[in-house]
N, C-alpha and C. Protein backbone atom coordinates (compact mmCIF):
# COMPACT_ATOMS: atom_id res chain seq x y z
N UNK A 1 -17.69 -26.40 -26.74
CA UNK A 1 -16.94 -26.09 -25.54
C UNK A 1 -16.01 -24.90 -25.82
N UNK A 2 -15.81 -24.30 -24.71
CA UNK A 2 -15.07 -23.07 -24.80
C UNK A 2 -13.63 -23.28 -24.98
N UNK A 3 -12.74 -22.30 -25.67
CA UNK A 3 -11.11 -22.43 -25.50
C UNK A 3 -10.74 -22.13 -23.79
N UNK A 4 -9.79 -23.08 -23.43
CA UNK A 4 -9.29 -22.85 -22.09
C UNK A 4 -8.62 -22.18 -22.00
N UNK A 5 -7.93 -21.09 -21.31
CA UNK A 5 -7.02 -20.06 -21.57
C UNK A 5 -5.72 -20.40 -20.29
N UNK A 6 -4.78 -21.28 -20.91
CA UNK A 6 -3.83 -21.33 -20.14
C UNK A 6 -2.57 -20.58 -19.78
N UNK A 7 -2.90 -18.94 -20.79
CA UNK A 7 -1.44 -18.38 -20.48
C UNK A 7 -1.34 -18.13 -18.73
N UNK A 8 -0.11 -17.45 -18.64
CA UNK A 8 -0.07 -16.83 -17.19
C UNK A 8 0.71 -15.47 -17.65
N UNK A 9 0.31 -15.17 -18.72
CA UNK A 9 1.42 -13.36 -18.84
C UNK A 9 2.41 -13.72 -19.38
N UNK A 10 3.33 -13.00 -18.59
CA UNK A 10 5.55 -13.24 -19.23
C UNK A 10 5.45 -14.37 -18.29
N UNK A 11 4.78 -15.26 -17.50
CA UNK A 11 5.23 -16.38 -16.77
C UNK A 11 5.37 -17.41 -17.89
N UNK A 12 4.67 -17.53 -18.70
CA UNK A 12 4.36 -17.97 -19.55
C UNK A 12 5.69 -18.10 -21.21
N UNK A 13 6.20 -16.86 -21.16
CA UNK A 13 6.86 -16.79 -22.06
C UNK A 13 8.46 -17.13 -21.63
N UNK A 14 9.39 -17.68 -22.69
CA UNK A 14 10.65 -18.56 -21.89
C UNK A 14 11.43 -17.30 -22.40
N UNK A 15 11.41 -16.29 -23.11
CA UNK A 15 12.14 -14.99 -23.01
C UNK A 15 12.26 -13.98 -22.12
N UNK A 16 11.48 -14.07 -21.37
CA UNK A 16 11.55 -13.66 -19.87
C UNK A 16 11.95 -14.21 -19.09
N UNK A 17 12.55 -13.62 -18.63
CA UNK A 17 13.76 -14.35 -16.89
C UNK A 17 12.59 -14.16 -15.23
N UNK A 18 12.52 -15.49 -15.04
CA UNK A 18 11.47 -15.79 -13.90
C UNK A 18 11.88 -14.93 -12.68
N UNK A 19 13.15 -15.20 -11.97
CA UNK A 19 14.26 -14.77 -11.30
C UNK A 19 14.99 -13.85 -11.66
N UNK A 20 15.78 -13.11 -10.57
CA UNK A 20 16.72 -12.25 -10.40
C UNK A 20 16.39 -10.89 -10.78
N UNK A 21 15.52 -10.67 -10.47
CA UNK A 21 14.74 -9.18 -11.04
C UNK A 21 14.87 -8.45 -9.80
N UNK A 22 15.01 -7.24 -9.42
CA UNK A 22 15.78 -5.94 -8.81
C UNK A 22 14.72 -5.14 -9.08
N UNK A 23 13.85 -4.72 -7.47
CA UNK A 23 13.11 -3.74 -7.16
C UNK A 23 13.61 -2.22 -7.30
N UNK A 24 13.36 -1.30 -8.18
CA UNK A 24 14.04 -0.39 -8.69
C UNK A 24 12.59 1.25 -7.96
N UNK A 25 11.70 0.72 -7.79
CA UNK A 25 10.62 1.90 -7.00
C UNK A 25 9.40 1.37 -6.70
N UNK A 26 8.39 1.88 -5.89
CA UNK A 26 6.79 1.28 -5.77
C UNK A 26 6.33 2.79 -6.12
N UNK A 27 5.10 2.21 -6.32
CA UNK A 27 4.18 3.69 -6.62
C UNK A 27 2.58 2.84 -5.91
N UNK A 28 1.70 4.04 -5.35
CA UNK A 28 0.67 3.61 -4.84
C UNK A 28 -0.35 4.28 -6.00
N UNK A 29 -1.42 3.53 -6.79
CA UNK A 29 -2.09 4.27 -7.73
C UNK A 29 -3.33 4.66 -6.83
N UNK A 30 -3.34 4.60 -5.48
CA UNK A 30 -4.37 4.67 -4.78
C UNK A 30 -6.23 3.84 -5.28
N UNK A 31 -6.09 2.67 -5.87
CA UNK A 31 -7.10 2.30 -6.52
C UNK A 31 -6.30 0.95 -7.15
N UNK A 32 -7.17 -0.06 -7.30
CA UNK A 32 -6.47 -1.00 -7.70
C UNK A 32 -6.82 -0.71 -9.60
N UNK A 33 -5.81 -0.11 -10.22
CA UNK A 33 -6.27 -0.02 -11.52
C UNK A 33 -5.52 -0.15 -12.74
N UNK A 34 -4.35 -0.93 -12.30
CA UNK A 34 -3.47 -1.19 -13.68
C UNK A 34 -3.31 -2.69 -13.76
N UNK A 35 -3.06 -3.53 -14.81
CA UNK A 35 -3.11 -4.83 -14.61
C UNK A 35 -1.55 -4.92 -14.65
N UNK A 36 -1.05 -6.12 -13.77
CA UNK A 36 -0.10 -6.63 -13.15
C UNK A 36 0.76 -7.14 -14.48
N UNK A 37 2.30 -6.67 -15.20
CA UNK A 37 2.86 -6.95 -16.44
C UNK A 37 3.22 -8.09 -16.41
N UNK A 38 3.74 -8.68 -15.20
CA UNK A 38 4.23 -10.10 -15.63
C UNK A 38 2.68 -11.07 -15.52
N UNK A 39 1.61 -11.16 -14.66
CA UNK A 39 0.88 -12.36 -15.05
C UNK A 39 0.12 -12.06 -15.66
N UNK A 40 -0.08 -11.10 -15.85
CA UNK A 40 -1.26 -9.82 -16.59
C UNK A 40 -2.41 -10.18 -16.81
N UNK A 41 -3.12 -10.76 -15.63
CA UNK A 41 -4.05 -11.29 -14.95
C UNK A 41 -4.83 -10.19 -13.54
N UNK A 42 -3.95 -9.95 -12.74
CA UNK A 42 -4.56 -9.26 -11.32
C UNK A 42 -4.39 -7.60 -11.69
N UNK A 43 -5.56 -7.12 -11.21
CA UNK A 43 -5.09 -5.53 -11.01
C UNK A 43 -4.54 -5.06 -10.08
N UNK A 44 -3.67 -4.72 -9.85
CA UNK A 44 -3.03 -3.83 -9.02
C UNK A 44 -3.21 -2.41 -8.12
N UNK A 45 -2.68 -2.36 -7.49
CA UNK A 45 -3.15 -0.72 -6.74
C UNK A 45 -1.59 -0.36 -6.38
N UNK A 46 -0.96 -1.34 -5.52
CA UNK A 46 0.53 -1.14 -5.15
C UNK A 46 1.43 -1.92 -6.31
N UNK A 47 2.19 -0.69 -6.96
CA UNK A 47 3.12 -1.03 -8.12
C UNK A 47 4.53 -1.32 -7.88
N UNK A 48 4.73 -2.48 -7.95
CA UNK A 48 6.70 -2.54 -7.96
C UNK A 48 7.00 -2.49 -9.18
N UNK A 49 8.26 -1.96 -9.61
CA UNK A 49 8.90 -1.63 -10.59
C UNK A 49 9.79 -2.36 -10.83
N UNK A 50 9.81 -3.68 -11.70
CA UNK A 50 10.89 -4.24 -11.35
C UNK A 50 11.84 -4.56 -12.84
N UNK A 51 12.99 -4.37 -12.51
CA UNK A 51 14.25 -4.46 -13.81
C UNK A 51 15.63 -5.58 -13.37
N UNK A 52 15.63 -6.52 -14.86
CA UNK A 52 16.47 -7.38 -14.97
C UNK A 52 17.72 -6.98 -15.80
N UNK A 53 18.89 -7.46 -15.34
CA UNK A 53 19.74 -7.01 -16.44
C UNK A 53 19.83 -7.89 -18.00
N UNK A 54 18.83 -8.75 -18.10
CA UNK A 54 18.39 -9.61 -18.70
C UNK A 54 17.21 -8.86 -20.01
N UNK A 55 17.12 -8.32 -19.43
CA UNK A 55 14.85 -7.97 -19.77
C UNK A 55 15.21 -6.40 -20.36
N UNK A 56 14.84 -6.27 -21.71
CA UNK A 56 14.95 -4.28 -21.81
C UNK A 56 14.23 -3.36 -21.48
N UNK A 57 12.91 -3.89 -20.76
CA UNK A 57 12.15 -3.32 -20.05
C UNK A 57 11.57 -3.07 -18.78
N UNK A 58 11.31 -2.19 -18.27
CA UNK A 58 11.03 -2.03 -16.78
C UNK A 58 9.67 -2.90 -16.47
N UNK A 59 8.84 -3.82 -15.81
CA UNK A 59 7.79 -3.96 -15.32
C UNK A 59 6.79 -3.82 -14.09
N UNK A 60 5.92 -3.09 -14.49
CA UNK A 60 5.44 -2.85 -13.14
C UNK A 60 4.24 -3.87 -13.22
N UNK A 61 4.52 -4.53 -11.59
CA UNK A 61 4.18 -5.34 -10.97
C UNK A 61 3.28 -5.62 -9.60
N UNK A 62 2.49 -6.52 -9.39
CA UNK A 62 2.01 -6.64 -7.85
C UNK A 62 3.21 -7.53 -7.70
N UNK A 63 2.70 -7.25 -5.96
CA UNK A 63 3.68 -7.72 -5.09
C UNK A 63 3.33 -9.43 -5.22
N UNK A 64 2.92 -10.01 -5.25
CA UNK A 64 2.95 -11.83 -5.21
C UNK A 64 3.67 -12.05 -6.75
N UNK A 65 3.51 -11.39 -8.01
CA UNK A 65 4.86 -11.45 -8.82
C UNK A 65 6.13 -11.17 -8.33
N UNK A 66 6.18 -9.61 -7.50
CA UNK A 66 7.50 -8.93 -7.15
C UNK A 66 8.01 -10.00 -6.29
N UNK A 67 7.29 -11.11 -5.69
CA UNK A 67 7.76 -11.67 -4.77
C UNK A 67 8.40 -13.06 -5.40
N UNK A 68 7.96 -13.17 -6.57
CA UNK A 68 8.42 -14.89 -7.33
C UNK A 68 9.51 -13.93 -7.92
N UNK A 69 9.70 -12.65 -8.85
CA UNK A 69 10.83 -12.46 -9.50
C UNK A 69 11.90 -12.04 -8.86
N UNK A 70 11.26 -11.56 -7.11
CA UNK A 70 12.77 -11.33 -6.91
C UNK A 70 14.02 -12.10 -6.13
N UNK A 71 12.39 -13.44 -6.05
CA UNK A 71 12.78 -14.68 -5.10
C UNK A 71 13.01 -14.49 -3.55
N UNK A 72 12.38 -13.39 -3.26
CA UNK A 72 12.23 -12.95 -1.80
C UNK A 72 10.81 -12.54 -1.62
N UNK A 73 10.62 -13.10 -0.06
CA UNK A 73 9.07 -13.46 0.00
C UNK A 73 8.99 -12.56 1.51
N UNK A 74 10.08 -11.24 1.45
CA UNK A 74 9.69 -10.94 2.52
C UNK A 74 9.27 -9.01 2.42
N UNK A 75 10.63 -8.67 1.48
CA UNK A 75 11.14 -7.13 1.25
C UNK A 75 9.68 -6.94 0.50
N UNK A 76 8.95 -7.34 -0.70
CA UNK A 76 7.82 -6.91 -1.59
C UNK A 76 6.65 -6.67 -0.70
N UNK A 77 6.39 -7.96 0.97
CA UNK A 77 5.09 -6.88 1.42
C UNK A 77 5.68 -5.99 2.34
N UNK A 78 7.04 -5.92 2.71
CA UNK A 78 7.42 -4.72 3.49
C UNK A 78 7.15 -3.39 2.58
N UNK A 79 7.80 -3.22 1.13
CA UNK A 79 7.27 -2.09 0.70
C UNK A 79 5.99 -2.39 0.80
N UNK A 80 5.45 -2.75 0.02
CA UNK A 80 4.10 -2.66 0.08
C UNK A 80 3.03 -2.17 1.25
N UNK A 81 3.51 -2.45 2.63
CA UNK A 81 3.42 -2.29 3.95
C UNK A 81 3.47 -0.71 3.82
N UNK A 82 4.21 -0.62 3.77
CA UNK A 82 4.93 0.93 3.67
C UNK A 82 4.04 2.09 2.98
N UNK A 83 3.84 1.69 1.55
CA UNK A 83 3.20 2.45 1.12
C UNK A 83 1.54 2.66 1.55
N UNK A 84 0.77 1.47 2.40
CA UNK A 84 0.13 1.62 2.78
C UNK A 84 0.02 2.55 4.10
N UNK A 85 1.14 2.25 4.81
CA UNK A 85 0.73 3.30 6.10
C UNK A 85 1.22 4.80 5.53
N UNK A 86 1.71 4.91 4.33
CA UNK A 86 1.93 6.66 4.19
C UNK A 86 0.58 7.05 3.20
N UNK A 87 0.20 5.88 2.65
CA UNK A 87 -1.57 6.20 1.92
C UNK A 87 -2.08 6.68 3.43
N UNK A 88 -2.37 5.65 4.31
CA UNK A 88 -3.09 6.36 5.13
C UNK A 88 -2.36 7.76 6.20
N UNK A 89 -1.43 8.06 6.14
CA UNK A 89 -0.75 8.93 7.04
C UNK A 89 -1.00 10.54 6.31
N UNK A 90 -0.86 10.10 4.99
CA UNK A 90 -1.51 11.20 3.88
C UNK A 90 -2.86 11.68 4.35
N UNK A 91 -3.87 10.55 4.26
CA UNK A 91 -5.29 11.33 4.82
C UNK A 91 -5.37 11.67 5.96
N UNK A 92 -4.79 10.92 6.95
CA UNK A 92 -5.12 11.94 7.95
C UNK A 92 -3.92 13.05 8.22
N UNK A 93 -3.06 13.24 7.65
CA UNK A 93 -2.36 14.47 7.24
C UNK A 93 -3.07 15.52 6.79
N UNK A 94 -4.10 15.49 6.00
CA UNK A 94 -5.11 16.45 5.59
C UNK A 94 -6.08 16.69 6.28
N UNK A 95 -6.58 16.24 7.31
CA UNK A 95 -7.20 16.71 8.07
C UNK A 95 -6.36 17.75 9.48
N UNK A 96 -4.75 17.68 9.24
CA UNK A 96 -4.98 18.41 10.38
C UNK A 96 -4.55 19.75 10.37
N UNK A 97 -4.62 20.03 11.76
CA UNK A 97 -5.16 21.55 12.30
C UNK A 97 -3.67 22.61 11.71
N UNK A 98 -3.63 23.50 11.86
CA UNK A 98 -2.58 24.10 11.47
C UNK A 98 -2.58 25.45 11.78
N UNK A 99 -1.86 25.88 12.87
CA UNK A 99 -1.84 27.33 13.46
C UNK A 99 -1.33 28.41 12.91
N UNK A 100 -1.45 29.54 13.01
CA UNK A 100 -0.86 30.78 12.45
C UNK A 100 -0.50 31.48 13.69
N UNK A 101 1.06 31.80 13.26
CA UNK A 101 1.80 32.84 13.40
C UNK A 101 2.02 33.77 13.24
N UNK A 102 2.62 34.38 14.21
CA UNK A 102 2.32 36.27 15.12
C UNK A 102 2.69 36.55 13.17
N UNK A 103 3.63 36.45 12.18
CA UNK A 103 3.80 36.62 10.77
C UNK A 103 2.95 36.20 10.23
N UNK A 104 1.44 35.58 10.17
CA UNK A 104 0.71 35.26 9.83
C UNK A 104 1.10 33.91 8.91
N UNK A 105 2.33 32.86 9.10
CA UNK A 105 2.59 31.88 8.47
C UNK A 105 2.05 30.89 9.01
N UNK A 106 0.85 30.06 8.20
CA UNK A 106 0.94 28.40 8.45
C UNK A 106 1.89 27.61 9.31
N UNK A 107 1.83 27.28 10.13
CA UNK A 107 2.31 26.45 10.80
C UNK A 107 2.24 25.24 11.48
N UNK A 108 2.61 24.26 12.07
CA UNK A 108 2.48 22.82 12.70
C UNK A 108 4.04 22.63 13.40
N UNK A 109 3.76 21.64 14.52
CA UNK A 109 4.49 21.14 15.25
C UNK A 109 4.30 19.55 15.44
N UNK A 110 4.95 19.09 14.54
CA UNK A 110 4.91 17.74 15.14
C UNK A 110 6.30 17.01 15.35
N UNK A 111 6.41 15.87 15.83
CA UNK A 111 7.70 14.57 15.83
C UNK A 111 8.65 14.95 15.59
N UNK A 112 8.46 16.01 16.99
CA UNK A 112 10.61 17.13 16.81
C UNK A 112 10.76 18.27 15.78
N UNK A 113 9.62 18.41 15.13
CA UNK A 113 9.51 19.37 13.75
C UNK A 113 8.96 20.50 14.09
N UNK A 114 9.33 21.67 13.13
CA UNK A 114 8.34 23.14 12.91
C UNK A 114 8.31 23.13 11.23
N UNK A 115 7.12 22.80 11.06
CA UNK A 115 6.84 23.04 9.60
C UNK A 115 6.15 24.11 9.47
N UNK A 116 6.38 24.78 8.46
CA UNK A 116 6.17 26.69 8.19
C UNK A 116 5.99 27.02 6.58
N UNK A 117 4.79 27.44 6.65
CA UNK A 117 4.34 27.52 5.02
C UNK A 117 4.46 28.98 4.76
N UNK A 118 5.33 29.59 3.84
CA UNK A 118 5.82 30.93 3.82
C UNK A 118 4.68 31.23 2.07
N UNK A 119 4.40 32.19 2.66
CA UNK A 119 4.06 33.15 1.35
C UNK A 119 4.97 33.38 0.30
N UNK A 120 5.33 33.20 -0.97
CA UNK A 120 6.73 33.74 -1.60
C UNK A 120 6.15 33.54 -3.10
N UNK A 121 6.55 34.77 -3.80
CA UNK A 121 6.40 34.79 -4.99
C UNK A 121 4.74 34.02 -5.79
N UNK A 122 3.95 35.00 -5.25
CA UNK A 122 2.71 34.66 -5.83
C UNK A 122 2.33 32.87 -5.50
N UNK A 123 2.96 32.51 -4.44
CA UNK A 123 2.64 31.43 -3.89
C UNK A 123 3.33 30.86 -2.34
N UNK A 124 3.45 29.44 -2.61
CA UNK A 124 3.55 29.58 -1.34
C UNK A 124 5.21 27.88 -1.08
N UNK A 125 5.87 28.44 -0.13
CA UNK A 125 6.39 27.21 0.18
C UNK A 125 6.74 26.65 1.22
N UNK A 126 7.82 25.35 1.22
CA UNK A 126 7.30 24.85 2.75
C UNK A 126 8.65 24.80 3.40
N UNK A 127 9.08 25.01 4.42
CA UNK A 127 10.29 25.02 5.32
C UNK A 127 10.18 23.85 6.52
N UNK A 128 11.20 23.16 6.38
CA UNK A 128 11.04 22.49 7.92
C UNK A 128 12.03 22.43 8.77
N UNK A 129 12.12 22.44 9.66
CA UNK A 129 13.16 22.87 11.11
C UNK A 129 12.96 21.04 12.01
N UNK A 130 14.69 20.71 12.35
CA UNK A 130 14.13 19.80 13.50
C UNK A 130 14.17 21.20 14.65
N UNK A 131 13.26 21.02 15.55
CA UNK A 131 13.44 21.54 16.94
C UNK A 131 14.59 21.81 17.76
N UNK A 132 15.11 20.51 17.90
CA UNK A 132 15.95 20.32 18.99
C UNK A 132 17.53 21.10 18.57
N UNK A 133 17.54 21.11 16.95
CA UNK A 133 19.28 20.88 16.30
C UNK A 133 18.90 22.23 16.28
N UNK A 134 17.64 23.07 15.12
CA UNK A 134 17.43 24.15 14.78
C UNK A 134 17.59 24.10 13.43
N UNK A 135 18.04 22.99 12.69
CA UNK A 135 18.66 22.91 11.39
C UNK A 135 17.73 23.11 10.42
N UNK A 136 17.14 23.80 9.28
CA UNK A 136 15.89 24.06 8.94
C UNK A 136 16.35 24.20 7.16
N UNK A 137 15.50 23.23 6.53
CA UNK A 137 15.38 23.37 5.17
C UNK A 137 14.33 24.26 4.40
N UNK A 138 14.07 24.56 3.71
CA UNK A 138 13.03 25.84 2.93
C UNK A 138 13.45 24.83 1.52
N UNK A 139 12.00 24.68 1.30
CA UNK A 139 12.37 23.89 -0.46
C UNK A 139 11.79 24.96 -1.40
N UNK A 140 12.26 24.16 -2.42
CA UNK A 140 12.66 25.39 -3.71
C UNK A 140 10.92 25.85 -4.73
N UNK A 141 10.58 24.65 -4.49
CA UNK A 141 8.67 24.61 -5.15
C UNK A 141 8.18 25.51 -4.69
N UNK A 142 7.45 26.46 -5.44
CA UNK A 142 6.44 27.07 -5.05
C UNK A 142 5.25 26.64 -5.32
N UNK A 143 4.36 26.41 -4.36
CA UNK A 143 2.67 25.95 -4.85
C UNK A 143 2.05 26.97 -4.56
N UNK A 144 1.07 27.09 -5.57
CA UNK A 144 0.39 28.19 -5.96
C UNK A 144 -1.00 28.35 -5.18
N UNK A 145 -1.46 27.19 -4.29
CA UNK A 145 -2.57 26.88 -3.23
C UNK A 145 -1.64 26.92 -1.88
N UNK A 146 -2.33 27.10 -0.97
CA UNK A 146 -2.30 27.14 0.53
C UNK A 146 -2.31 25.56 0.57
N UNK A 147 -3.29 25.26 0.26
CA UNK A 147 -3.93 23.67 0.29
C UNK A 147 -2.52 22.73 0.06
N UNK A 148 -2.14 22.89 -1.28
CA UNK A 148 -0.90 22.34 -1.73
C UNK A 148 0.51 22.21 -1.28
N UNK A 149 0.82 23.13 -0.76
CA UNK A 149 1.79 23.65 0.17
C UNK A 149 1.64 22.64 1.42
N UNK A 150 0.60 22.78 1.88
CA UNK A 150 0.46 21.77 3.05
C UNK A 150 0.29 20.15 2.58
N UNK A 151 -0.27 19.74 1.37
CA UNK A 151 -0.09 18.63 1.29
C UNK A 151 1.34 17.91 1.07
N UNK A 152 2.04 18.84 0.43
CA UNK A 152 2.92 18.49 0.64
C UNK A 152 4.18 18.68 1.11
N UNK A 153 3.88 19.28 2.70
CA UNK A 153 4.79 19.15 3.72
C UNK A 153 5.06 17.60 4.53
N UNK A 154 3.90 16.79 4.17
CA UNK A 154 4.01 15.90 4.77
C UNK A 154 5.37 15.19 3.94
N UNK A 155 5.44 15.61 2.77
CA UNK A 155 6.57 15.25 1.85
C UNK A 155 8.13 15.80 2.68
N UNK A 156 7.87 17.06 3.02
CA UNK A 156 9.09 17.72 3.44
C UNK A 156 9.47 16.99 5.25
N UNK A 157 8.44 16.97 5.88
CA UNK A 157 8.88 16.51 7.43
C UNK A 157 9.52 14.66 7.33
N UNK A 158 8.82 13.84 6.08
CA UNK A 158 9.16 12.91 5.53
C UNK A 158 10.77 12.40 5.62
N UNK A 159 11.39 13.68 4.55
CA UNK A 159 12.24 13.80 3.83
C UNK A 159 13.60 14.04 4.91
N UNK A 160 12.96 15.37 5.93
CA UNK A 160 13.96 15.93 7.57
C UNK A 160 14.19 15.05 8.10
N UNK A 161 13.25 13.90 8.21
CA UNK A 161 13.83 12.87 9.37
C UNK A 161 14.95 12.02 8.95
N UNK A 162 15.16 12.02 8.08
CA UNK A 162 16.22 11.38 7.70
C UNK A 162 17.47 12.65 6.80
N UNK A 163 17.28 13.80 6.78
CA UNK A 163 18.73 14.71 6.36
C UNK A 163 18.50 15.18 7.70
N UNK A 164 17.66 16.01 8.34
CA UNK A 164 18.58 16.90 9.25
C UNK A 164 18.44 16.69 10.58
């Protein structure tokens, strides 16, 4: 007969603190492909990051752990939630259309915004304006693709809705 394998990960171990663990970031690996640190059993795709003042190490986690260590069974699928609708808001972010200006700059209009991809220094970067205020940020990155620049404006119109 075979050995039964009863661990469950750090659930398992009494040097680890079950409770009181503090969601510190998520990351989406887009793919379920890292195994889960505390039961270290499930693979993962959506990563919580979670730190005890207990524990000297950070663990990244699925959410049905994030949800026993942080003893809340509600905030772990809200992120989680989250990062799924900006996975998908990302792809179809890349599909869309994007006009040029009488300056020949990249441009879009969306949700109160003017996002504007400027040519600068052997590349390119991204500016965003709300509409209504006029208040308009220009970030400091230069990407060296057209392509890039636009992927990540969705980062910059992101970022406006909540500063300007």
């Amino acid at each position: 007969m075979g050995e039964e394998h009863t661990s469950r990960g750090k659930w398992s171990e009494k040097s680890v603190p079950h409770k009181g663990w503090n969601c510190v970031g998520v990351d989406d690996l887009e793919e379920p492909s890292q195994l889960c640190q505390m039961c270290e059993s499930v693979e993962i795709r959506y990563v919580h990051l979670m730190e005890h003042p207990d524990y000297s190490e950070t663990l990244a986690v699925g959410c049905v752990c994030a949800e026993h260590m942080e003893d809340d069974y509600v905030r772990p699928r809200e992120r989680e939630k989250d990062l799924r609708r900006l996975s998908g808001r990302r792809r179809s972010w890349a599909g869309r259309k994007w006009r040029i200006s009488q300056n020949g700059n990249s441009y879009i209009n969306t949700e109160g915004f003017n996002i504007v991809i400027y040519n600068r220094d052997n590349g390119f970067v991204v500016s965003v304006a709300r509409r209504e205020s006029g208040k308009r940020q220009t970030g400091k990155q230069i990407y060296p693709a057209l392509t890039d620049a636009k992927a990540s404006a969705l980062k910059a119109l992101l970022w406006a809705k909540s500063h300007l």
